[in-house]
C-alpha atoms as a PDB file:
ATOM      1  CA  UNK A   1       0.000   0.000   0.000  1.00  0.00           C
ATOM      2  CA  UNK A   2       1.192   3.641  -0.721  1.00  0.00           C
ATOM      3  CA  UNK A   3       1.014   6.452   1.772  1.00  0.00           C
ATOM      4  CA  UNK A   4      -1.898   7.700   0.599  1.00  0.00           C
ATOM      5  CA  UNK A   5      -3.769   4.102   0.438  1.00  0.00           C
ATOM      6  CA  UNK A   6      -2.169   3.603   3.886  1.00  0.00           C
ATOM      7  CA  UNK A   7      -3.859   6.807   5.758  1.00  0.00           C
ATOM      8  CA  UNK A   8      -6.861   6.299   4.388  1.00  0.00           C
ATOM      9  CA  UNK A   9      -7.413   2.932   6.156  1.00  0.00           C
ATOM     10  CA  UNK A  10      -6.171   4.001   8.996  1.00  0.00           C
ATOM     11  CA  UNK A  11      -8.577   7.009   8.931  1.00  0.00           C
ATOM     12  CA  UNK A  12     -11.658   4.620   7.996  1.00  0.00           C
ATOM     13  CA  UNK A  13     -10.449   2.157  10.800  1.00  0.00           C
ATOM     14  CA  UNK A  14     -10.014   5.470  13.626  1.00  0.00           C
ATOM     15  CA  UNK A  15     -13.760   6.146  12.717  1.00  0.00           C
ATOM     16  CA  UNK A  16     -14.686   2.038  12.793  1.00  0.00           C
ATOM     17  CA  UNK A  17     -13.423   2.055  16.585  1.00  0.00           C
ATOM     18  CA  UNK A  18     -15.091   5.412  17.878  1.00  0.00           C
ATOM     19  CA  UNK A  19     -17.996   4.261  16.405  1.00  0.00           C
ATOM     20  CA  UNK A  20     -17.754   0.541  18.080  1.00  0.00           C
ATOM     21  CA  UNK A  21     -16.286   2.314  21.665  1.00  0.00           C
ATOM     22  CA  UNK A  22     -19.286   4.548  21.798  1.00  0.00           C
ATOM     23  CA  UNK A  23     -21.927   1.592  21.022  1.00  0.00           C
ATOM     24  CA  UNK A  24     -20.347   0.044  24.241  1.00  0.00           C
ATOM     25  CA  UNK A  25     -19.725   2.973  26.395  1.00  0.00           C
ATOM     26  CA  UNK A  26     -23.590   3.729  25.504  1.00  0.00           C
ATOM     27  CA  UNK A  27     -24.642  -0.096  26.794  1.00  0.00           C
ATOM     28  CA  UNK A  28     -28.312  -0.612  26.680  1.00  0.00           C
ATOM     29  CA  UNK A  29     -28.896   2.635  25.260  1.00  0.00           C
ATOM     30  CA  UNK A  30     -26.774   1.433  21.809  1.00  0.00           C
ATOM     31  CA  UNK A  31     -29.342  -1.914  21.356  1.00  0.00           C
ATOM     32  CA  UNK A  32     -32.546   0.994  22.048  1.00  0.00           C
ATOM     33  CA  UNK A  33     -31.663   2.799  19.306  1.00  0.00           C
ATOM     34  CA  UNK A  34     -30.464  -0.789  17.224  1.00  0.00           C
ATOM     35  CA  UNK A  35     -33.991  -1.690  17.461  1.00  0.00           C
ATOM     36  CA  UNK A  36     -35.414   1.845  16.445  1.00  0.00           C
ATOM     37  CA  UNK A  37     -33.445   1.292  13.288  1.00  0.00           C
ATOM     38  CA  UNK A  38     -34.818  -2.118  12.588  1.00  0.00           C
ATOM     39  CA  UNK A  39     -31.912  -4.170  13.655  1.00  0.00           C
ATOM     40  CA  UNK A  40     -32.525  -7.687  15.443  1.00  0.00           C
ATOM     41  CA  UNK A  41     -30.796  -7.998  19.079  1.00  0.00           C
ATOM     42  CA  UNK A  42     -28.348 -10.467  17.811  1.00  0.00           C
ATOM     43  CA  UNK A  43     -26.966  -7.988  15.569  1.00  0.00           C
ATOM     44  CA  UNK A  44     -27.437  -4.715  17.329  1.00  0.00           C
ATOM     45  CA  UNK A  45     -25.385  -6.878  20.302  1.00  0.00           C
ATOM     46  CA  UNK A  46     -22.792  -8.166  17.712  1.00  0.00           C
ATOM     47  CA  UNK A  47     -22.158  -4.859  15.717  1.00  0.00           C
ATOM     48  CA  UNK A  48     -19.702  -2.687  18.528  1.00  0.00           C
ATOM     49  CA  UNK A  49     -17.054  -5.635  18.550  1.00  0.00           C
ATOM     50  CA  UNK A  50     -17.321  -5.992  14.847  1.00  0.00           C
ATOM     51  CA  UNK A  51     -16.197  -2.507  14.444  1.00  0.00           C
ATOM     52  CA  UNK A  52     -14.048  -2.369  16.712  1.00  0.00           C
ATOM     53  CA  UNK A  53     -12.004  -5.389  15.670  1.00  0.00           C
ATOM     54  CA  UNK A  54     -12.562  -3.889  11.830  1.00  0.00           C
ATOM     55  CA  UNK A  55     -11.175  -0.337  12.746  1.00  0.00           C
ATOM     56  CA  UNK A  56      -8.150  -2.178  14.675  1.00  0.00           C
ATOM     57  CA  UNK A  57      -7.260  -4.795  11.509  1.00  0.00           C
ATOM     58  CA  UNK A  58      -7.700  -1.133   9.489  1.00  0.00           C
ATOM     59  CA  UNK A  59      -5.304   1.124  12.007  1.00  0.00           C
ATOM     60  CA  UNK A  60      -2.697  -1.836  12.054  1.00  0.00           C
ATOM     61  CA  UNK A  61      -2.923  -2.652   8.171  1.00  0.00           C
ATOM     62  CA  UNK A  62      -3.605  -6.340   9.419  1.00  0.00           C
ATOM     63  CA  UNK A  63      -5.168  -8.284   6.814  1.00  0.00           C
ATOM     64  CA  UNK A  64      -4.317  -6.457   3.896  1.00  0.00           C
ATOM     65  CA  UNK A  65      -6.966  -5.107   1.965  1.00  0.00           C
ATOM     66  CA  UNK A  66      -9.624  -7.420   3.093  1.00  0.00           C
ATOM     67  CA  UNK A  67     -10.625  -5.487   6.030  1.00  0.00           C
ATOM     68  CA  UNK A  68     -10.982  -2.667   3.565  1.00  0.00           C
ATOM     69  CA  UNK A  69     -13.682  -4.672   1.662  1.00  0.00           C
ATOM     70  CA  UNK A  70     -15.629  -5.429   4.435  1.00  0.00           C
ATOM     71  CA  UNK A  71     -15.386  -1.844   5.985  1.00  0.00           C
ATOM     72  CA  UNK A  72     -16.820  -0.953   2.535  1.00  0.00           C
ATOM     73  CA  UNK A  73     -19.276  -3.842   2.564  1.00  0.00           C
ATOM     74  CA  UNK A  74     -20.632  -2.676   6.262  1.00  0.00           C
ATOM     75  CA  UNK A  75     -20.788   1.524   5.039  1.00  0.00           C
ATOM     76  CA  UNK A  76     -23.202   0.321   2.080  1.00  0.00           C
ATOM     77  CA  UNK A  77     -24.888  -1.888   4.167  1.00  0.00           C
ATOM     78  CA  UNK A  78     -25.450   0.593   6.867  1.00  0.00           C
ATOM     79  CA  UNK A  79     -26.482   2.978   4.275  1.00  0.00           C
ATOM     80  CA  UNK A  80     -29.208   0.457   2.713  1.00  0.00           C
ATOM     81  CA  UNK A  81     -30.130   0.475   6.376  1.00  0.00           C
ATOM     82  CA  UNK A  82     -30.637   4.347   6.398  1.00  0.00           C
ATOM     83  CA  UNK A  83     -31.834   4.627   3.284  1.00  0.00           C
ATOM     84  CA  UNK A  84     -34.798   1.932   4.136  1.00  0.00           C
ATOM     85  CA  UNK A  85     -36.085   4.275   6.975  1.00  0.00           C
ATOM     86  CA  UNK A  86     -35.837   7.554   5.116  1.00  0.00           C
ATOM     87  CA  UNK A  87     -37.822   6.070   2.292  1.00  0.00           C
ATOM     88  CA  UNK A  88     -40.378   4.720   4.965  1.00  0.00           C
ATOM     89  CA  UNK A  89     -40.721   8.327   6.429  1.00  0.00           C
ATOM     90  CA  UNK A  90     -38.735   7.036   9.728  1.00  0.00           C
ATOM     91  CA  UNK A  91     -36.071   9.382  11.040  1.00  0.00           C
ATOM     92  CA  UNK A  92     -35.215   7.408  14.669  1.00  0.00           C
ATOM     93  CA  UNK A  93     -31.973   8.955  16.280  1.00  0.00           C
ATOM     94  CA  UNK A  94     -28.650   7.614  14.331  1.00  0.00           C
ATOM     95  CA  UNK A  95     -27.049   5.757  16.597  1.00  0.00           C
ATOM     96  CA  UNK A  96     -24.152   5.643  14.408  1.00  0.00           C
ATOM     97  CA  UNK A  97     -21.764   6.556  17.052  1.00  0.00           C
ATOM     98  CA  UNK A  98     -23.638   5.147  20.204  1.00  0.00           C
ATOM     99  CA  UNK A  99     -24.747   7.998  22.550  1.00  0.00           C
ATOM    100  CA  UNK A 100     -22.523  10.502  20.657  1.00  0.00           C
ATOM    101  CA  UNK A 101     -25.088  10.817  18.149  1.00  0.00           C
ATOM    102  CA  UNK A 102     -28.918  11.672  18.884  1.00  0.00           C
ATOM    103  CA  UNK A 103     -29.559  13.606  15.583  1.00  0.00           C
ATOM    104  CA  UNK A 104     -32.332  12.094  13.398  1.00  0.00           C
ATOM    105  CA  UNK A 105     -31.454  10.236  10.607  1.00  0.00           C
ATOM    106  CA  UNK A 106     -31.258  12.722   7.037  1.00  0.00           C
ATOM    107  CA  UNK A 107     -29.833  13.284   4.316  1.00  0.00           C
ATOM    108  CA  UNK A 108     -26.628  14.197   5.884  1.00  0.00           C
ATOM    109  CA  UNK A 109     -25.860  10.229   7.270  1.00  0.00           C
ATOM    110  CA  UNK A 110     -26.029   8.937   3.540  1.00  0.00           C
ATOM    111  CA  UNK A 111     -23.373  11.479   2.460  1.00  0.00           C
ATOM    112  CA  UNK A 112     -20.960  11.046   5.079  1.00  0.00           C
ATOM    113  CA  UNK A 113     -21.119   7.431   4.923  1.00  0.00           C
ATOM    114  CA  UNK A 114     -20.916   8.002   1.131  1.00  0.00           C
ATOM    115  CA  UNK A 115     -17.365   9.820   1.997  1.00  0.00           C
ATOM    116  CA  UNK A 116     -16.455   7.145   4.103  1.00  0.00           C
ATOM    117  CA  UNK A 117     -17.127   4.532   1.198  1.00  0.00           C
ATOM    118  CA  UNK A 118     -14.685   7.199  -0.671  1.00  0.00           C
ATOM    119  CA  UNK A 119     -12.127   7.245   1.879  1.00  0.00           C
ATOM    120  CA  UNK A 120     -12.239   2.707   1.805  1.00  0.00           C
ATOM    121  CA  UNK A 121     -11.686   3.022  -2.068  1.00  0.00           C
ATOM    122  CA  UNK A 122      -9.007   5.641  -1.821  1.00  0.00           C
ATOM    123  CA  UNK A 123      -7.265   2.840   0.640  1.00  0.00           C
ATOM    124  CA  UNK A 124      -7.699   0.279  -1.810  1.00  0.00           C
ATOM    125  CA  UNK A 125      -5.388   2.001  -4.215  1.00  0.00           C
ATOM    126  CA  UNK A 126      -2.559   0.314  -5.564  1.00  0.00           C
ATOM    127  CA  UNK A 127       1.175   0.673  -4.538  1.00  0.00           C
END
């Protein structure tokens, strides 16, 4: 990886662990929210140690590009996830970064995890 691919996973995995550290440091507050958005307990229990052993892989370059991939893989699934409730009229709090974030979801959530899905492809760039 170049320097450029290089600090671009290791941004995308910084904002992979905040987001998992404050789903935990939020508790039962984190799977509240979860459920607003539609997500089943299993997952909405699961999803903070996902992302925080995704943004670790992506700070330490561990595993290559394939924790890249699925970073990528989670941001568009997250945003099908956001999408789903904006289309339904829902706009529950975010959640996205545990009790960080209270906003509604918008607009706004789509783009930045648009950037972020940006940021994962600039990390997949070739040496």
């Amino acid at each position: 990886m170049d320097v450029v691919a290089r600090l671009a996973a290791i941004a995308l995995g910084a904002v992979f662990v905040v987001a998992g550290a404050s789903k935990v440091a939020a508790g039962s507050t984190w799977i509240a929210q979860a459920r607003q958005m539609g997500a089943a307990p299993p997952i909405a229990t699961a999803l903070p140690g996902v992302e925080l052993v995704l943004g670790a892989l992506l700070v330490t370059g561990i595993g290559g590009r394939l924790p890249v991939l699925a970073a990528i893989v989670l941001l568009v699934a997250f945003s099908a996830v956001i999408l789903r409730q904006l289309v339904d009229g829902r706009h529950p709090p975010c959640a996205c970064f545990g009790a960080w974030t209270q906003r509604p979801l918008g607009e706004g959530h789509l783009w930045r995890n648009g950037a972020l899905i940006l940021v994962g492809l600039v990390a997949l760039l070739p040496a």
